[in-house]
C-alpha atoms as a PDB file:
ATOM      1  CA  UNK A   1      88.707  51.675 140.538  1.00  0.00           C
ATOM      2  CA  UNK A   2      91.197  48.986 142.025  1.00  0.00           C
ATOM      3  CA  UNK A   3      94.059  51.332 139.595  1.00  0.00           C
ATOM      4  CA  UNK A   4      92.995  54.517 141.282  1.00  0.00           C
ATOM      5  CA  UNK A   5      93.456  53.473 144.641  1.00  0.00           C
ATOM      6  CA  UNK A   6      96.342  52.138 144.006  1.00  0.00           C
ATOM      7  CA  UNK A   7      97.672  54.939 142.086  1.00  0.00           C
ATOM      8  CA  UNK A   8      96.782  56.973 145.077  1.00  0.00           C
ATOM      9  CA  UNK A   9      98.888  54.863 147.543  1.00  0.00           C
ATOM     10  CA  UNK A  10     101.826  54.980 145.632  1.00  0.00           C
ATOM     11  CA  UNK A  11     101.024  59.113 144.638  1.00  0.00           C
ATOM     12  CA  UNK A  12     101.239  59.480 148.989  1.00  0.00           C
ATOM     13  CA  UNK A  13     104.264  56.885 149.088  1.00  0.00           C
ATOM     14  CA  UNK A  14     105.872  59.484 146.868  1.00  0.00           C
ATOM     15  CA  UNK A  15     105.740  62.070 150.248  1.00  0.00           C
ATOM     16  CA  UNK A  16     107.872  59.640 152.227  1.00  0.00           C
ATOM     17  CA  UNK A  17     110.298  59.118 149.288  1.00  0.00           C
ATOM     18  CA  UNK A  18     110.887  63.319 149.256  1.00  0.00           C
ATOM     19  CA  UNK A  19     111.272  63.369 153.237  1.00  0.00           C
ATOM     20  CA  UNK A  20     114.445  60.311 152.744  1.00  0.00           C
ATOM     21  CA  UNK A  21     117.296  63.293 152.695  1.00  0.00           C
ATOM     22  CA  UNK A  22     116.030  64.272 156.007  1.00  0.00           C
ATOM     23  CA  UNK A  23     117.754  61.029 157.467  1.00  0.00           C
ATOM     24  CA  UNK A  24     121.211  62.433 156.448  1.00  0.00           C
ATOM     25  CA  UNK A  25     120.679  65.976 156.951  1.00  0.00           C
ATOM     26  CA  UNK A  26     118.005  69.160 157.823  1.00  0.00           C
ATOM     27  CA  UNK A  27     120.385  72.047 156.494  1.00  0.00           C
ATOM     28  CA  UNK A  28     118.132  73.315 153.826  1.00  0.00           C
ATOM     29  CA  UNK A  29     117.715  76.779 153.503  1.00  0.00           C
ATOM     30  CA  UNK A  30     114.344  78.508 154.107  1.00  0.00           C
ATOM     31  CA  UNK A  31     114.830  79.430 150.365  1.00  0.00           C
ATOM     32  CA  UNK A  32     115.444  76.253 148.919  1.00  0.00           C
ATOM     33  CA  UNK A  33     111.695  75.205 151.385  1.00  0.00           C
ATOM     34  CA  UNK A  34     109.828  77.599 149.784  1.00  0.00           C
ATOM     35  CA  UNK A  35     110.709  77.109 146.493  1.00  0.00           C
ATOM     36  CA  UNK A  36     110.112  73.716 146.589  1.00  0.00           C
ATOM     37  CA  UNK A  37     106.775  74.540 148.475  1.00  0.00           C
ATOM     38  CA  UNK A  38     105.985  76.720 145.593  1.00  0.00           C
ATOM     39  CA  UNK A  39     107.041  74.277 142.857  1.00  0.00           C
ATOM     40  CA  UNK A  40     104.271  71.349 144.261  1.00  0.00           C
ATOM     41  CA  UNK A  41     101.405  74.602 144.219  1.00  0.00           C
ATOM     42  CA  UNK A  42     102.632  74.808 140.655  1.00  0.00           C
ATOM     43  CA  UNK A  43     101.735  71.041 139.925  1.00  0.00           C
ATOM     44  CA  UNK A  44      98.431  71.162 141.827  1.00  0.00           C
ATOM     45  CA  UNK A  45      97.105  74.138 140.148  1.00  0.00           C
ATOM     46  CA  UNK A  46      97.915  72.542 136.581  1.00  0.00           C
ATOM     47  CA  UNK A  47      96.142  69.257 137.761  1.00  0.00           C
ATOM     48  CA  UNK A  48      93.337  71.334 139.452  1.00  0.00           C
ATOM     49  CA  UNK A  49      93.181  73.455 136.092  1.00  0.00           C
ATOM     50  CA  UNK A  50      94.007  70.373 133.257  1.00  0.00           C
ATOM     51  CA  UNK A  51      93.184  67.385 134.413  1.00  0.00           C
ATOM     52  CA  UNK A  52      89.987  68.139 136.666  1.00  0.00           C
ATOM     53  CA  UNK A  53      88.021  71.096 135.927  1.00  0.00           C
ATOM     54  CA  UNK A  54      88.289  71.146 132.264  1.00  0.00           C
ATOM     55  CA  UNK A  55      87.552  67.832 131.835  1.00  0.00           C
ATOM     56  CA  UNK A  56      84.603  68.048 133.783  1.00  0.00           C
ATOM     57  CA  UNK A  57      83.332  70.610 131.964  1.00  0.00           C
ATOM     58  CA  UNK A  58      83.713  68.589 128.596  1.00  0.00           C
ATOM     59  CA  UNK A  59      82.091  66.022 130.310  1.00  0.00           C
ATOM     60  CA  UNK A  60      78.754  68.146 131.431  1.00  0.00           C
ATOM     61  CA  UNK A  61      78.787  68.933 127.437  1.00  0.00           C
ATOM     62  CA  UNK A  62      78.570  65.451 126.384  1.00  0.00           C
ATOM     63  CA  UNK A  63      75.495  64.697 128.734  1.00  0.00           C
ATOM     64  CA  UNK A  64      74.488  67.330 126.463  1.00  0.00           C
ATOM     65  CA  UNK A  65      74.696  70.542 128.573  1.00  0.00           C
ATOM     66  CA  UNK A  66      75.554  73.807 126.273  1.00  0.00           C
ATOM     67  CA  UNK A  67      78.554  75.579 127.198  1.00  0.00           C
ATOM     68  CA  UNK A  68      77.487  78.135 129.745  1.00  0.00           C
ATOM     69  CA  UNK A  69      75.187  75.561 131.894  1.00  0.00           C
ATOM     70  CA  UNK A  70      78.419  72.834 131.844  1.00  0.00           C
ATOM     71  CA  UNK A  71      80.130  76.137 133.260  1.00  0.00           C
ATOM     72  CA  UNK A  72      77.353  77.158 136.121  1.00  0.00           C
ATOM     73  CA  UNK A  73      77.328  73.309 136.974  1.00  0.00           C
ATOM     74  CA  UNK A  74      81.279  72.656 137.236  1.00  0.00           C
ATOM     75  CA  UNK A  75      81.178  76.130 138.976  1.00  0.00           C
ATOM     76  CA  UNK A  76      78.678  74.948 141.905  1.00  0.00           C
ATOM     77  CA  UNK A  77      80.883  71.911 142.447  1.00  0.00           C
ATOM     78  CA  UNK A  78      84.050  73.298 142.073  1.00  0.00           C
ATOM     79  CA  UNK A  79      82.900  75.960 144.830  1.00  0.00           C
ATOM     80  CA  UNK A  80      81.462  73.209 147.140  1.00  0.00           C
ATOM     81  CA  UNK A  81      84.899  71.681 146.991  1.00  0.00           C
ATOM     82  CA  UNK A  82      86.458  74.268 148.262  1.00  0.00           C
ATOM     83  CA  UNK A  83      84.056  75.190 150.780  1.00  0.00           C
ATOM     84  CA  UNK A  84      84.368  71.552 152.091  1.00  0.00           C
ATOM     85  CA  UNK A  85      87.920  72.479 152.891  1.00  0.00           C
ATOM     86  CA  UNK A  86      87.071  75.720 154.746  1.00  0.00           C
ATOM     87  CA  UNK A  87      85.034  73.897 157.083  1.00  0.00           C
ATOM     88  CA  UNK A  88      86.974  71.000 157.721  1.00  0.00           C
ATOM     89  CA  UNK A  89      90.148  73.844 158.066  1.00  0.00           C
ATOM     90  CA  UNK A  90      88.054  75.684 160.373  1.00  0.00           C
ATOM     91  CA  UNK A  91      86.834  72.317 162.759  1.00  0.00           C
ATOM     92  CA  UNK A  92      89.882  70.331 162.804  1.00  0.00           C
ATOM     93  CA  UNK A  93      93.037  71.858 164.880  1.00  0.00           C
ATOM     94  CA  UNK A  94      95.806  71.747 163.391  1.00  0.00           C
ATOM     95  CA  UNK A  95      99.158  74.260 163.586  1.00  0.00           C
ATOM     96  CA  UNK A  96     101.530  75.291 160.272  1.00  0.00           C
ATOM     97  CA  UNK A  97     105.553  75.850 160.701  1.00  0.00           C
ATOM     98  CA  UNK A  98     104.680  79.829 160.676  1.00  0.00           C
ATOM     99  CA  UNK A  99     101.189  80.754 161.519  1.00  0.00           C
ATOM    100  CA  UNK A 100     100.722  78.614 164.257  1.00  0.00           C
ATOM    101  CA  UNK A 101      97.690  76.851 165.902  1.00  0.00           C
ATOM    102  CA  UNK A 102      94.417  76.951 163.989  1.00  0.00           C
ATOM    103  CA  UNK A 103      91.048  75.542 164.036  1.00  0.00           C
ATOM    104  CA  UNK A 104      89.041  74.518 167.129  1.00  0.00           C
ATOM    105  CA  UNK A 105      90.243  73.053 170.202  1.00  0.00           C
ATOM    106  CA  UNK A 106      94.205  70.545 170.545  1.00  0.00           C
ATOM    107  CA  UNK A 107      95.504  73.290 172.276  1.00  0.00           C
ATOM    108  CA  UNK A 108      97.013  71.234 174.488  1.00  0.00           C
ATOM    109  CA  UNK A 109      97.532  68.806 171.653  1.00  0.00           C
ATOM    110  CA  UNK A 110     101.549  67.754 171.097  1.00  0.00           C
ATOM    111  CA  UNK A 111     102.723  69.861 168.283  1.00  0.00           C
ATOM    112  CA  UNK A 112     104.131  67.160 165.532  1.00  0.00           C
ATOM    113  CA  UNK A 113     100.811  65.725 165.778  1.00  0.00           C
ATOM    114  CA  UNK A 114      99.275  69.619 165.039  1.00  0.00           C
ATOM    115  CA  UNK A 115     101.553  69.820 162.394  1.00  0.00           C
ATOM    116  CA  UNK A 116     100.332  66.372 161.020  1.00  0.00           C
ATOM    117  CA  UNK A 117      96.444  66.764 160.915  1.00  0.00           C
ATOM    118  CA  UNK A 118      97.505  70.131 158.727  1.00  0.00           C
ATOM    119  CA  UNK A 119      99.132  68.137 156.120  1.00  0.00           C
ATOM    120  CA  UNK A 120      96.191  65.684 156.203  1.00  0.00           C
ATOM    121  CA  UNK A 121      94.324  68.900 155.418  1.00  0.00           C
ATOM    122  CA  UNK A 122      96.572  69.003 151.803  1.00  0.00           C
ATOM    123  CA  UNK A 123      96.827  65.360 150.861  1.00  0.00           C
ATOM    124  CA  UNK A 124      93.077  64.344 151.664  1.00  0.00           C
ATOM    125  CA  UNK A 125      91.578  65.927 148.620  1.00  0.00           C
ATOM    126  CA  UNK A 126      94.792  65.195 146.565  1.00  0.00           C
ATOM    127  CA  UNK A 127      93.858  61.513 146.864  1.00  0.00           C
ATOM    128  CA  UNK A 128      90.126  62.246 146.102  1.00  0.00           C
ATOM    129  CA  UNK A 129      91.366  63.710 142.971  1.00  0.00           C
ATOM    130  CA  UNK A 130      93.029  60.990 142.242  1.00  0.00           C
ATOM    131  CA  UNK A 131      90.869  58.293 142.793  1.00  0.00           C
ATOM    132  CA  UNK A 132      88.156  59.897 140.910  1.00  0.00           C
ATOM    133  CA  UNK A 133      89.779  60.397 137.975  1.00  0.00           C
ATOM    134  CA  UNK A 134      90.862  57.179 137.573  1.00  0.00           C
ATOM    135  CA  UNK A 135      86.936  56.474 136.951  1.00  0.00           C
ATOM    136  CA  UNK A 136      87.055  58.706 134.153  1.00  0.00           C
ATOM    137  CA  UNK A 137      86.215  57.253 130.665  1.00  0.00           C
ATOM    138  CA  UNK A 138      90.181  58.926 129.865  1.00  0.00           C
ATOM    139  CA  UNK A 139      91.923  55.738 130.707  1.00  0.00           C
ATOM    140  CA  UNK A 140      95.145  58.782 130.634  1.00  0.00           C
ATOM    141  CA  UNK A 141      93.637  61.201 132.643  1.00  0.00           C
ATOM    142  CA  UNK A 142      94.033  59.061 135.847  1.00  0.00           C
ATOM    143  CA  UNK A 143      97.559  58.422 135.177  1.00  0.00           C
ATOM    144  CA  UNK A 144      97.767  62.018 134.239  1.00  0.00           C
ATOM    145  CA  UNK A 145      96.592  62.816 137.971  1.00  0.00           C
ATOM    146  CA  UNK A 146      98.689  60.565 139.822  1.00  0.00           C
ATOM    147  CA  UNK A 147     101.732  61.298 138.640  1.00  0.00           C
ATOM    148  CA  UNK A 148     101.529  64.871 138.988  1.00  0.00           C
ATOM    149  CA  UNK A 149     100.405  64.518 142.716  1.00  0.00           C
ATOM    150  CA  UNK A 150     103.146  62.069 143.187  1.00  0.00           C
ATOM    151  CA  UNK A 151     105.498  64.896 141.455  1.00  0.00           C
ATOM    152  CA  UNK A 152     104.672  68.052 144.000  1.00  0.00           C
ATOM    153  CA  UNK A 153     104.611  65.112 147.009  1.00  0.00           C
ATOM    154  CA  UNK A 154     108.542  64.826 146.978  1.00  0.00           C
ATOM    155  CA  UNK A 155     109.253  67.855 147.367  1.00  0.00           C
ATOM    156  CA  UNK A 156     105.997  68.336 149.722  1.00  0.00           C
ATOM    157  CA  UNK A 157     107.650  65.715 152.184  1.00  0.00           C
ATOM    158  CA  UNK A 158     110.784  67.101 152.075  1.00  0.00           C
ATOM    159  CA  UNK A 159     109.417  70.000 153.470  1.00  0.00           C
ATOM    160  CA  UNK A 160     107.292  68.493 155.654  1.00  0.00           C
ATOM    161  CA  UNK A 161     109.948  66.580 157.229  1.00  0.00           C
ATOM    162  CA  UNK A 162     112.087  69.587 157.807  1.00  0.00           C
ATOM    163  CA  UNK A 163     109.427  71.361 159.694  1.00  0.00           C
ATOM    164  CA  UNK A 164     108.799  68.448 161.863  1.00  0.00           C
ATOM    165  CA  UNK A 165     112.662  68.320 162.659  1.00  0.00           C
ATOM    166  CA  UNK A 166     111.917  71.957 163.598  1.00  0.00           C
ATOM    167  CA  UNK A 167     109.821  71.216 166.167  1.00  0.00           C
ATOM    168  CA  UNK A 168     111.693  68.291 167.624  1.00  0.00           C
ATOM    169  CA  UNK A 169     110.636  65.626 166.334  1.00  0.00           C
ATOM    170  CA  UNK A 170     113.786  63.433 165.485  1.00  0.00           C
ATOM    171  CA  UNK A 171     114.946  62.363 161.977  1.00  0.00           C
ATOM    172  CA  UNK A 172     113.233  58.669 161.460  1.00  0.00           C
ATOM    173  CA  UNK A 173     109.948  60.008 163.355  1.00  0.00           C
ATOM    174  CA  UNK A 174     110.350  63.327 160.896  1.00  0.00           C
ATOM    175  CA  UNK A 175     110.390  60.951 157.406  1.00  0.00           C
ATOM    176  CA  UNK A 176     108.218  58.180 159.208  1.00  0.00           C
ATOM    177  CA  UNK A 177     105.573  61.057 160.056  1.00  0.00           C
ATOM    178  CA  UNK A 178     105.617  63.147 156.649  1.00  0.00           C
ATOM    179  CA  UNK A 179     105.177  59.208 155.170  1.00  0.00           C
ATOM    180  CA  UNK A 180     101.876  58.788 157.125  1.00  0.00           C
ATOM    181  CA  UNK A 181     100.356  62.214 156.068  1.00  0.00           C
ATOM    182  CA  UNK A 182     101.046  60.864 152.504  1.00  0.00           C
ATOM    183  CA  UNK A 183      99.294  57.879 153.032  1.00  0.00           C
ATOM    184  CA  UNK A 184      95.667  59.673 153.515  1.00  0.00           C
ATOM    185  CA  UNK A 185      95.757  59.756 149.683  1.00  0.00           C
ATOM    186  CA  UNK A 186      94.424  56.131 149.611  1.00  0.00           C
ATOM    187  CA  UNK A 187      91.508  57.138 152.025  1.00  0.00           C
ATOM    188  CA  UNK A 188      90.636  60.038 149.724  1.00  0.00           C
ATOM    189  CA  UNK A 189      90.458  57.808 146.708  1.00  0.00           C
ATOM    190  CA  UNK A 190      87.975  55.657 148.630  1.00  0.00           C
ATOM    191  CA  UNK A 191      85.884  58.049 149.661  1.00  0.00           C
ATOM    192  CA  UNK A 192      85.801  59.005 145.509  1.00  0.00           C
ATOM    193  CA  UNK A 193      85.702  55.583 144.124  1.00  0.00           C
ATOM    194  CA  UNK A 194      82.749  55.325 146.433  1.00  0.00           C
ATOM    195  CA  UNK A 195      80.429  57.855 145.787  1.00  0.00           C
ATOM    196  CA  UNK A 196      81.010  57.656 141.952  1.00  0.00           C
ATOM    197  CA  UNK A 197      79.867  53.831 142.258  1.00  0.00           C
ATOM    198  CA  UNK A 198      76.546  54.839 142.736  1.00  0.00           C
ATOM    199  CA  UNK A 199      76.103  56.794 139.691  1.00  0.00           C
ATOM    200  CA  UNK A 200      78.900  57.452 136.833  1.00  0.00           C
ATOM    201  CA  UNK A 201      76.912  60.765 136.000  1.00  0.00           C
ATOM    202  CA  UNK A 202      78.082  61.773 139.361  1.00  0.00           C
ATOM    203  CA  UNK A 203      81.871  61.642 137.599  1.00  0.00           C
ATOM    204  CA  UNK A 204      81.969  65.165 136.235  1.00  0.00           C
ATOM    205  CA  UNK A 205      80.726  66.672 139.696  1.00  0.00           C
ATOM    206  CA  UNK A 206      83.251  64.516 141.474  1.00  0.00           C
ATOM    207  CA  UNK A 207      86.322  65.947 139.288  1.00  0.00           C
ATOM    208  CA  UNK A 208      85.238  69.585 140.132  1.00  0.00           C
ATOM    209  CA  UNK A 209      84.354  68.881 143.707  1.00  0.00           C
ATOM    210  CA  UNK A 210      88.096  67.352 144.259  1.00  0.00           C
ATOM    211  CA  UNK A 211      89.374  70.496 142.491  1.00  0.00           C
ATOM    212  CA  UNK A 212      87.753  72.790 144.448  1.00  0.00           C
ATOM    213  CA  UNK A 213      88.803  71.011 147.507  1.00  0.00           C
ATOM    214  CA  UNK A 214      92.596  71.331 145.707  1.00  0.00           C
ATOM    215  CA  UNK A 215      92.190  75.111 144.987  1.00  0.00           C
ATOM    216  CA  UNK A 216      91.380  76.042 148.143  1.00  0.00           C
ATOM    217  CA  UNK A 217      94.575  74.134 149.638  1.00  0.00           C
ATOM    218  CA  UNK A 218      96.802  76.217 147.121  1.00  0.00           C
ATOM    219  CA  UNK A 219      95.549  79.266 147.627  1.00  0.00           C
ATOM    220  CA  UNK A 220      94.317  79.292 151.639  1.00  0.00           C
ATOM    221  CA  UNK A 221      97.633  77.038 152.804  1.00  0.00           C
ATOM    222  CA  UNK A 222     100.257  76.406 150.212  1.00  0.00           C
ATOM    223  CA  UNK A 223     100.905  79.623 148.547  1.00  0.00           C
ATOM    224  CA  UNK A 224     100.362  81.910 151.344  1.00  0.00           C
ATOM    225  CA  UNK A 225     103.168  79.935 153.284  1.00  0.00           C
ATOM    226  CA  UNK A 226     105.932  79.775 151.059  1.00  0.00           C
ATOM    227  CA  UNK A 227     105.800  83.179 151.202  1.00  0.00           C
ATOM    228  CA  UNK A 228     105.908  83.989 154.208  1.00  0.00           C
ATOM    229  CA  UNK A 229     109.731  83.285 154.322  1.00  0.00           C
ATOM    230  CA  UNK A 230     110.580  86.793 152.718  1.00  0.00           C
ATOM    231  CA  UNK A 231     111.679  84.871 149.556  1.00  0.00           C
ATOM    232  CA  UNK A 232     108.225  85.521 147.439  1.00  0.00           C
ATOM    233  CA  UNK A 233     110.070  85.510 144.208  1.00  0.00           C
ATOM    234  CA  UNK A 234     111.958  82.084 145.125  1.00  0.00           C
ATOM    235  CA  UNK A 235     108.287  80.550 145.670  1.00  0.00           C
ATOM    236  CA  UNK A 236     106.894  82.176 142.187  1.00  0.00           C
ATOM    237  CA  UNK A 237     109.290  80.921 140.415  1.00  0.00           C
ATOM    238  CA  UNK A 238     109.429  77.254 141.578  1.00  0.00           C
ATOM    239  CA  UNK A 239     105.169  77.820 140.936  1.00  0.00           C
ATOM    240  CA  UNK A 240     105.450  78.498 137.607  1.00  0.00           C
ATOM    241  CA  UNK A 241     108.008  75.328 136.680  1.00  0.00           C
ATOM    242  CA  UNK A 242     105.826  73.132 138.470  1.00  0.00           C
ATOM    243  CA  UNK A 243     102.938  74.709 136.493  1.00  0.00           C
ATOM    244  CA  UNK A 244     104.802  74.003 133.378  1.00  0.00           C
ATOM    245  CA  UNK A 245     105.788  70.455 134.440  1.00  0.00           C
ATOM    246  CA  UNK A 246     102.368  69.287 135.429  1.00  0.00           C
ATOM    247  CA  UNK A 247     101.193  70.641 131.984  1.00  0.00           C
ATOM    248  CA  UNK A 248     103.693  69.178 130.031  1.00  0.00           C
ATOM    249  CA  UNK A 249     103.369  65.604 131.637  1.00  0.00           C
ATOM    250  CA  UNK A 250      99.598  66.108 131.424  1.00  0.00           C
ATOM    251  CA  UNK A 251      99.660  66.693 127.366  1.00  0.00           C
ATOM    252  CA  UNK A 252     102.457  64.350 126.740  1.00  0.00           C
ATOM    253  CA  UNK A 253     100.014  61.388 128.489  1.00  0.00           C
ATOM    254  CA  UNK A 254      96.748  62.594 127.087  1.00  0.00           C
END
């Protein structure tokens, strides 16, 4: 449990690493944004998919759940994952580079620190994922995890950086802030690492709740804004070789 948390703090470290080039420059081209933004959806849905739901599944099996109820049970978790995330999306305000203000109330609320709480909104779950799979009886699946979610985060605070210099925010607060929205990973890992230590049957639930929660980020926040850009084909294609990456790194370690 001590490994997954701090796995998880050096997964979010990896955000402030990717925001560094921001110090000597911000001249990156809306492409080059989105297909970097599209490359760390790529490595999320390959952990979400590889190293979270599946073995979850396996793991309903060998409390000795056939096939189809292992499915129906990773199914109701996976789906209150993601409905987690809808609600917290929906209370918490928060604003995005393109679409603007969301959730309720901090209209008045300065904009860097908008933009912030909506990144906390992507890395929270992240480090929930990691932290519980570090509790796995895979002593590789953790590692699997955390190195894929410290893979998309360099890019992801790259990005994240830029948009903050977009709305002002000057270049050390830009890399110091897309640092701190990495380093809600840890916090997510505790909040795993806690509830499995009442009960490791609880393990297989955790793994699809914190895939849910990461499902709903790619598809509700990450994908829809890279491509919003106009460069939807950019985005795919940095998707699918993060896809490939995170699947590659995950097999190679398991």
């Amino acid at each position: 449990m001590s490994a997954g948390l701090v796995a998880s703090l050096l997964a979010g470290m990896a955000t402030g690493l990717g925001a560094l080039p921001v110090l000597v420059t911000s001249d990156l081209s809306r492409k080059a944004q989105d297909r970097m933004l599209g490359f760390s959806a790529g490595v999320m849905l390959a952990a979400t998919s590889f190293s979270l739901v599946i073995p979850a599944v396996e793991l309903v099996r060998g409390q000795g759940h056939d096939g189809p109820a292992a499915a129906l049970r990773v199914a109701a978790a996976v789906l209150c994952g993601g409905l987690f995330l809808r609600v917290w999306h929906d209370l918490m305000p928060h604003e995005h580079s393109l679409k603007g203000h969301e959730g309720r109330g901090g209209m008045k609320w300065n904009s860097v620190l908008l933009f912030v709480l909506a990144m906390t909104l992507h890395n929270f779950p992240e480090g929930l994922a990691v932290g519980v799979s570090f509790a796995a009886p895979q002593p590789a699946l953790g590692l699997s995890v955390a190195l894929g979610i410290g893979a998309q985060n360099i890019p992801e605070g790259l990005v994240v950086a830029l948009a903050l210099r977009a709305t002002g925010a000057s270049a050390p607060r830009a890399a110091l802030f897309a640092l701190l929205t990495g380093l809600v990973e840890p916090v997510g890992a505790l909040v795993g690492i806690g509830a499995l230590s009442f009960s490791s049957a609880l393990l297989p639930w955790g793994l699809a709740f914190a895939g849910g929660a990461m499902l709903y980020v790619i598809s509700h926040e990450m994908i829809p804004e890279s491509h919003r850009g106009g460069f939807e084909r950019e985005a795919t294609t940095g998707l699918m070789w993060g896809f490939v990456l995170a699947l590659v790194l995950d097999m190679s370690i398991g």
